[in-house]
PDB file of N, CA and C in Angstrom:
ATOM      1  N   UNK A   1      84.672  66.764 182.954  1.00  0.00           N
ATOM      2  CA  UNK A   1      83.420  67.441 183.192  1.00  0.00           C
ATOM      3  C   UNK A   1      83.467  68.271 184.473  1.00  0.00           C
ATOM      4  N   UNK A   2      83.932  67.940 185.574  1.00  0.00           N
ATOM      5  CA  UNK A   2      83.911  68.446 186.693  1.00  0.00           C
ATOM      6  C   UNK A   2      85.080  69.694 186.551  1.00  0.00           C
ATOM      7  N   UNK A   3      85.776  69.964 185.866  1.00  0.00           N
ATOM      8  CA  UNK A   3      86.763  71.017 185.612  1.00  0.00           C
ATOM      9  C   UNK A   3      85.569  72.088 185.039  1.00  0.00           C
ATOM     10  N   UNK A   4      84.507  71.716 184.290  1.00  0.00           N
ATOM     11  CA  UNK A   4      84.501  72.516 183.292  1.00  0.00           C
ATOM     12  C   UNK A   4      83.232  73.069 183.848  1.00  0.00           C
ATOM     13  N   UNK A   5      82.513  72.286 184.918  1.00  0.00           N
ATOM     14  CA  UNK A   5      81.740  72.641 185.583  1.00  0.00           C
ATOM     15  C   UNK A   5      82.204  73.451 186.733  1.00  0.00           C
ATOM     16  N   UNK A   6      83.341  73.409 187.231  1.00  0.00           N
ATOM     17  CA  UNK A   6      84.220  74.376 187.617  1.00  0.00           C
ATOM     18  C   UNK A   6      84.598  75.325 187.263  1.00  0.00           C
ATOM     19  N   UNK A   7      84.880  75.906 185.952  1.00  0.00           N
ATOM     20  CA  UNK A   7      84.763  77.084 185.313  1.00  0.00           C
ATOM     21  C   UNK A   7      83.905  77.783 185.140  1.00  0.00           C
ATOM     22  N   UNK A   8      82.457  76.854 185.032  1.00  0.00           N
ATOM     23  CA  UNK A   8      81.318  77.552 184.933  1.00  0.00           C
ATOM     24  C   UNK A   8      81.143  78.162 186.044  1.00  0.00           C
ATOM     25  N   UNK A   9      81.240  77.575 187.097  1.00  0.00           N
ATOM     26  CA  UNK A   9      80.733  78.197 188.543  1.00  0.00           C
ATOM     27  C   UNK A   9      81.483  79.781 188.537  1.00  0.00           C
ATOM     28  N   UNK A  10      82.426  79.723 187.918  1.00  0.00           N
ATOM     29  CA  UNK A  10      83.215  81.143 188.352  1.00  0.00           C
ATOM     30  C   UNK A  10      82.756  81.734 187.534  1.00  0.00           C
ATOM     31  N   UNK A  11      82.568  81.394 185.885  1.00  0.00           N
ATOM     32  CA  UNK A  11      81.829  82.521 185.091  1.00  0.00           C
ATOM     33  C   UNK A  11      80.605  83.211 185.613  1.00  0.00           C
ATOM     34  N   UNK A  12      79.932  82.670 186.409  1.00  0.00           N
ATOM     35  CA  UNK A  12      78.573  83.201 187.027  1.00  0.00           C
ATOM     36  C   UNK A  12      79.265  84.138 188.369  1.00  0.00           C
ATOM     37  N   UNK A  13      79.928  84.555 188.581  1.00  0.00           N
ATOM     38  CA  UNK A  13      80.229  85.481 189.548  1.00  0.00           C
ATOM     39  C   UNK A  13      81.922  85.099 189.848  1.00  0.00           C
ATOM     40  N   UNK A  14      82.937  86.022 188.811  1.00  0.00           N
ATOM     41  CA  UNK A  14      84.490  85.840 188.843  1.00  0.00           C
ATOM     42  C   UNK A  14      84.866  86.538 190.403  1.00  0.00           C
ATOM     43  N   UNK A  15      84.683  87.330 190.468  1.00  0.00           N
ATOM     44  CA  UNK A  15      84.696  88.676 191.538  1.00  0.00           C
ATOM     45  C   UNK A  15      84.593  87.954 193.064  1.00  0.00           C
ATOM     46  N   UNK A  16      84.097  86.577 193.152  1.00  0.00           N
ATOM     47  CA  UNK A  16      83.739  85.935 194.193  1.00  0.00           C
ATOM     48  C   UNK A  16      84.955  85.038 194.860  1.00  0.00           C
ATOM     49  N   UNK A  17      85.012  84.883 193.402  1.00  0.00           N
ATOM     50  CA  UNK A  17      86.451  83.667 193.624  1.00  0.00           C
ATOM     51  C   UNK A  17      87.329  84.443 193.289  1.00  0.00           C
ATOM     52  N   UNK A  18      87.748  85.553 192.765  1.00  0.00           N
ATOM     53  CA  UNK A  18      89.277  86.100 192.686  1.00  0.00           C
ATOM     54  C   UNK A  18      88.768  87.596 193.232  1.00  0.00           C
ATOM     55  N   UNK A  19      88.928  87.666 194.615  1.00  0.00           N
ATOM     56  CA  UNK A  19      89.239  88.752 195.525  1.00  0.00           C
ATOM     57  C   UNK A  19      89.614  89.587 195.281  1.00  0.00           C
ATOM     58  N   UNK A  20      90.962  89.424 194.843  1.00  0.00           N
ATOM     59  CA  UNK A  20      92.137  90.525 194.448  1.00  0.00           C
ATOM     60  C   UNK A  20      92.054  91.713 193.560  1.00  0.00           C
ATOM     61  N   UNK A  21      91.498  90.139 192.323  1.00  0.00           N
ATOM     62  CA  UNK A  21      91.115  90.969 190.893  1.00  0.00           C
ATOM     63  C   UNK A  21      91.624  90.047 189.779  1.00  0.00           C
ATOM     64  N   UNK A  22      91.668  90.790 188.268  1.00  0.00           N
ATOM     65  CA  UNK A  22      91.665  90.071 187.117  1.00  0.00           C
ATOM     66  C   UNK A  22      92.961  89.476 187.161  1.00  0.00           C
ATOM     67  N   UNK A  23      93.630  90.014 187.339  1.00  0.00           N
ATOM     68  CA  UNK A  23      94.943  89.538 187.390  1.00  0.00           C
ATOM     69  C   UNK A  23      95.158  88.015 187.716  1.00  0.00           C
ATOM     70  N   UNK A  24      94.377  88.209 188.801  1.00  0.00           N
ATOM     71  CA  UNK A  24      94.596  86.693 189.525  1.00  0.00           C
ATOM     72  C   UNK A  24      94.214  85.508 188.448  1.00  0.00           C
ATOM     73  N   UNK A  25      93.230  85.695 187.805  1.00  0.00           N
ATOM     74  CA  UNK A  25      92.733  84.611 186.689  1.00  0.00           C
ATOM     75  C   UNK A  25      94.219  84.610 185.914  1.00  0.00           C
ATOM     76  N   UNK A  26      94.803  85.767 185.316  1.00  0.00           N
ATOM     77  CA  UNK A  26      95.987  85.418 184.536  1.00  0.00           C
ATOM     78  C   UNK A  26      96.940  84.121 185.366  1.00  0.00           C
ATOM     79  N   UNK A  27      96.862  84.586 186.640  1.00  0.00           N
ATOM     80  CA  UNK A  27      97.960  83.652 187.484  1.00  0.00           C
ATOM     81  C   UNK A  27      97.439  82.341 187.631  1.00  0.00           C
ATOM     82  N   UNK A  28      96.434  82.231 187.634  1.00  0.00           N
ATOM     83  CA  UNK A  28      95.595  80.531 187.921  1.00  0.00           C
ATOM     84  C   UNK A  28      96.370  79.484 186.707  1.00  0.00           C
ATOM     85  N   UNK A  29      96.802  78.486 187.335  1.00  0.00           N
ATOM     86  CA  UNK A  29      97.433  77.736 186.204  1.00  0.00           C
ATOM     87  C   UNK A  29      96.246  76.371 186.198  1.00  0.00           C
ATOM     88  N   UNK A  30      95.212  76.749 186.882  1.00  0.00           N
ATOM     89  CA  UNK A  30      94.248  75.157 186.376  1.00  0.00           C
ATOM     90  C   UNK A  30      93.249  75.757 185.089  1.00  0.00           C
ATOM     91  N   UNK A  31      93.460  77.402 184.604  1.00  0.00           N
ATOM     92  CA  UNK A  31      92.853  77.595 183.269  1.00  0.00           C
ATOM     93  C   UNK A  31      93.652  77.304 182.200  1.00  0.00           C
ATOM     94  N   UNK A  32      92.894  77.012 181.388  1.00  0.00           N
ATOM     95  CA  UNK A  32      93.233  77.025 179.992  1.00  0.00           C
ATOM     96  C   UNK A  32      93.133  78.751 179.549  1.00  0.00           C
ATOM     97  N   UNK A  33      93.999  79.195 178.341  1.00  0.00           N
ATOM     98  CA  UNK A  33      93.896  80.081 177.336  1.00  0.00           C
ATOM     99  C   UNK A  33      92.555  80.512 177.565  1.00  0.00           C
ATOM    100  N   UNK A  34      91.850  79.474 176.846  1.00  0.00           N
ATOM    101  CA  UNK A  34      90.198  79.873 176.625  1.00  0.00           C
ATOM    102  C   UNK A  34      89.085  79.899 177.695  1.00  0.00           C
ATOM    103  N   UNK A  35      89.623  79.604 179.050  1.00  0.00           N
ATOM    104  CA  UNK A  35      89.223  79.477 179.715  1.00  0.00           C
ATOM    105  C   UNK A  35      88.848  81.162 180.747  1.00  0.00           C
ATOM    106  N   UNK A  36      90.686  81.265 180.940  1.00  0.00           N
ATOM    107  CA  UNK A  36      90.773  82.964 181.084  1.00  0.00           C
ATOM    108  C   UNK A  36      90.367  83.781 180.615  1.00  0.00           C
ATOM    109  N   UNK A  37      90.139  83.514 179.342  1.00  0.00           N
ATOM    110  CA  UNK A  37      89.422  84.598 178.331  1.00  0.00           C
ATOM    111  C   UNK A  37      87.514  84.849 178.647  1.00  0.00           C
ATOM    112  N   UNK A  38      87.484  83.190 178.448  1.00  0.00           N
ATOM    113  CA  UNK A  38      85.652  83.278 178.961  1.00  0.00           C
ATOM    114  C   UNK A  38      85.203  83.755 180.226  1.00  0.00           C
ATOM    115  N   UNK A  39      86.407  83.816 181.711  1.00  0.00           N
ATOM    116  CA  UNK A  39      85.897  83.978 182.662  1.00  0.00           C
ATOM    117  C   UNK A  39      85.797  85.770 182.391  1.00  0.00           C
ATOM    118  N   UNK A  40      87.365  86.571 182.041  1.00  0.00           N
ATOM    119  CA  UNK A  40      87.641  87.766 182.077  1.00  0.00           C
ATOM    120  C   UNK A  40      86.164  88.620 180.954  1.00  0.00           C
ATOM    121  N   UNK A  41      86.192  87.775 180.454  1.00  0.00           N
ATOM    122  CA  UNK A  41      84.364  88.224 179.494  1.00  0.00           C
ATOM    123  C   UNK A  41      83.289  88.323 180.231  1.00  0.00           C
ATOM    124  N   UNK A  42      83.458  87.301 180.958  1.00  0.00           N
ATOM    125  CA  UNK A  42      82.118  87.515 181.920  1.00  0.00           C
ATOM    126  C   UNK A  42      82.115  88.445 183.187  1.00  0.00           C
ATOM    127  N   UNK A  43      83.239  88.642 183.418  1.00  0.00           N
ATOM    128  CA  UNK A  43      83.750  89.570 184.153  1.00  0.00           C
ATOM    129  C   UNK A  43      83.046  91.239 184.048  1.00  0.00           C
ATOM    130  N   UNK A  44      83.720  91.478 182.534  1.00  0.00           N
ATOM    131  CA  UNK A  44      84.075  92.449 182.002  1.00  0.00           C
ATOM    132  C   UNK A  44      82.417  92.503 181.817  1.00  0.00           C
ATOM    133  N   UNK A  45      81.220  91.648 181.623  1.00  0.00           N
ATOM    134  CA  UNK A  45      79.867  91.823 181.121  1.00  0.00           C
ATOM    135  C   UNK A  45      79.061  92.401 182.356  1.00  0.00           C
ATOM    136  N   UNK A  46      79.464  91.785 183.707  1.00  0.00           N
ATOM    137  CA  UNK A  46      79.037  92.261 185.014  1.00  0.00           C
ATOM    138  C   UNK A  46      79.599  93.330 185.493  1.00  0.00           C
ATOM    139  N   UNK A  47      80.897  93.781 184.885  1.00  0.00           N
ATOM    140  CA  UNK A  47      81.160  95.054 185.995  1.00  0.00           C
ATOM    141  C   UNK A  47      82.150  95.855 184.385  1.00  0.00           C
ATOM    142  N   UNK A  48      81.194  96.280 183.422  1.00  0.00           N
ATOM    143  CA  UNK A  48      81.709  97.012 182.454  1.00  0.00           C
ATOM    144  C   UNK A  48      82.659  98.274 182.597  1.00  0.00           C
ATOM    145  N   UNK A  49      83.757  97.849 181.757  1.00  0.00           N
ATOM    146  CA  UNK A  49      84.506  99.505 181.707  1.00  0.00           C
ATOM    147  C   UNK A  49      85.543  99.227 182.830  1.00  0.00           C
ATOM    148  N   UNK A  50      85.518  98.291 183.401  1.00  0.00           N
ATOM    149  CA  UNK A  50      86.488  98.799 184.406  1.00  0.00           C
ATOM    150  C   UNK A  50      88.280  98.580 184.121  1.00  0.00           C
ATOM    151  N   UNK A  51      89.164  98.904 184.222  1.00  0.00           N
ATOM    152  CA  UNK A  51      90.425  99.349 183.269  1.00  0.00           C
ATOM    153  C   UNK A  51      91.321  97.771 183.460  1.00  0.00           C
ATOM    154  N   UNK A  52      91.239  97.447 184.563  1.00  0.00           N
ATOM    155  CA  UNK A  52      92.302  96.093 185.299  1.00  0.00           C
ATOM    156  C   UNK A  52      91.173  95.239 184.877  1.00  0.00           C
ATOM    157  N   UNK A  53      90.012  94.780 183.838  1.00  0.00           N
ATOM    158  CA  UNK A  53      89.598  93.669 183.992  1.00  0.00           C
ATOM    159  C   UNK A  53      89.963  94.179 182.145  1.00  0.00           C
ATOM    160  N   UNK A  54      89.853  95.048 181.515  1.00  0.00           N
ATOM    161  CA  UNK A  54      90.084  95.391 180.121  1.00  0.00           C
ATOM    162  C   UNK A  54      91.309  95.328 179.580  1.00  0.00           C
ATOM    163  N   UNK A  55      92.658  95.245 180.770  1.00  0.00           N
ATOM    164  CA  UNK A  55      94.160  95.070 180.336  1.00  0.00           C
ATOM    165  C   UNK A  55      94.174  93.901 180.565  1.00  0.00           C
ATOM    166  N   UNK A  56      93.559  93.157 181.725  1.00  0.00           N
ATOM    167  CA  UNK A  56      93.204  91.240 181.889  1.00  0.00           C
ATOM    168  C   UNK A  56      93.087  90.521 180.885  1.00  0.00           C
ATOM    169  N   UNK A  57      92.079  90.819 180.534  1.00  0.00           N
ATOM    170  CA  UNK A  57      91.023  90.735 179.175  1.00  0.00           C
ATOM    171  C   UNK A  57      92.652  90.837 177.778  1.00  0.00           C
ATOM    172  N   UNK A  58      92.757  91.569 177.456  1.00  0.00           N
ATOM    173  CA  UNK A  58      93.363  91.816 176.318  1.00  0.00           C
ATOM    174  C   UNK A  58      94.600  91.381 176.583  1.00  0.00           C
ATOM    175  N   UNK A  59      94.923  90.656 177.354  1.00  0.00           N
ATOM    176  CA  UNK A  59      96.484  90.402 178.132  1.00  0.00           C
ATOM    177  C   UNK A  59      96.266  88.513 177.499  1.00  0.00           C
ATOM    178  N   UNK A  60      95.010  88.483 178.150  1.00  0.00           N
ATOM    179  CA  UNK A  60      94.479  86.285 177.828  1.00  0.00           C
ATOM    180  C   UNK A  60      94.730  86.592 176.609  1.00  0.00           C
ATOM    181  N   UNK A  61      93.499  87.445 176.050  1.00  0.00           N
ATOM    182  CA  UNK A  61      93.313  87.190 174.247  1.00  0.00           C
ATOM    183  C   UNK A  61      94.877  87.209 173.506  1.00  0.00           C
ATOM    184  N   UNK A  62      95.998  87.667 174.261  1.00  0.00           N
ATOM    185  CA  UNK A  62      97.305  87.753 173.264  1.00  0.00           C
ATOM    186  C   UNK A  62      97.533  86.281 173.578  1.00  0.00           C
ATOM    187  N   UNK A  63      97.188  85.629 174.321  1.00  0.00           N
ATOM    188  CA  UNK A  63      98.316  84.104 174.438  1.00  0.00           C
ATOM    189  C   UNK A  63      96.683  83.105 174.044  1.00  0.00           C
ATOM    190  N   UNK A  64      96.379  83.451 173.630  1.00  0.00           N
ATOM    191  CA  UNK A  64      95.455  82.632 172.924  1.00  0.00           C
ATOM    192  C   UNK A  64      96.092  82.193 171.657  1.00  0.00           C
ATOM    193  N   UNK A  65      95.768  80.725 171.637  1.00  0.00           N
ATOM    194  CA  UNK A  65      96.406  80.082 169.665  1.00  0.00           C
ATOM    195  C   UNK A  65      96.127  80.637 169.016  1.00  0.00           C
ATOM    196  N   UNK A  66      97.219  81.058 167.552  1.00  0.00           N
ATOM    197  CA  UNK A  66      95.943  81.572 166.516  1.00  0.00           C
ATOM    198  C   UNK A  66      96.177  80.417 166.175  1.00  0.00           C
ATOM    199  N   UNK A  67      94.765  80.673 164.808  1.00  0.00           N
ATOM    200  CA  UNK A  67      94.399  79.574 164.481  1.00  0.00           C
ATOM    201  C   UNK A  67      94.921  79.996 163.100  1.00  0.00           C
TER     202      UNK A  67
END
């Protein structure tokens, strides 16, 4: 629970906790797949269009399981 309440905190403002940029979520090894994906979404919902959160973004969704 406390992980996941940890993820949440960053979905409400990614930009806070990764300085740098999207990238950095790719590099975080305490996310999951689905995890990177939900933060880089919420990302991408607060600061639309922007090109390094849209190659982020589509970079998680390839190493996501298929199902």
């Amino acid at each position: 629970m406390a992980r996941r309440a940890f993820v949440d905190s960053i979905i409400e403002d990614p930009a806070k906790t990764f300085t740098h940029g999207p990238t950095d979520v790719l590099r975080d090894r305490r996310f999951t797949p689905q995890d990177r994906v939900d933060i880089l979404e919420a990302w991408d919902r607060k600061d639309p269009g922007i090109e390094s959160i849209i190659l982020a973004l589509s970079e998680a969704r390839e190493k996501l399981p298929k199902e």
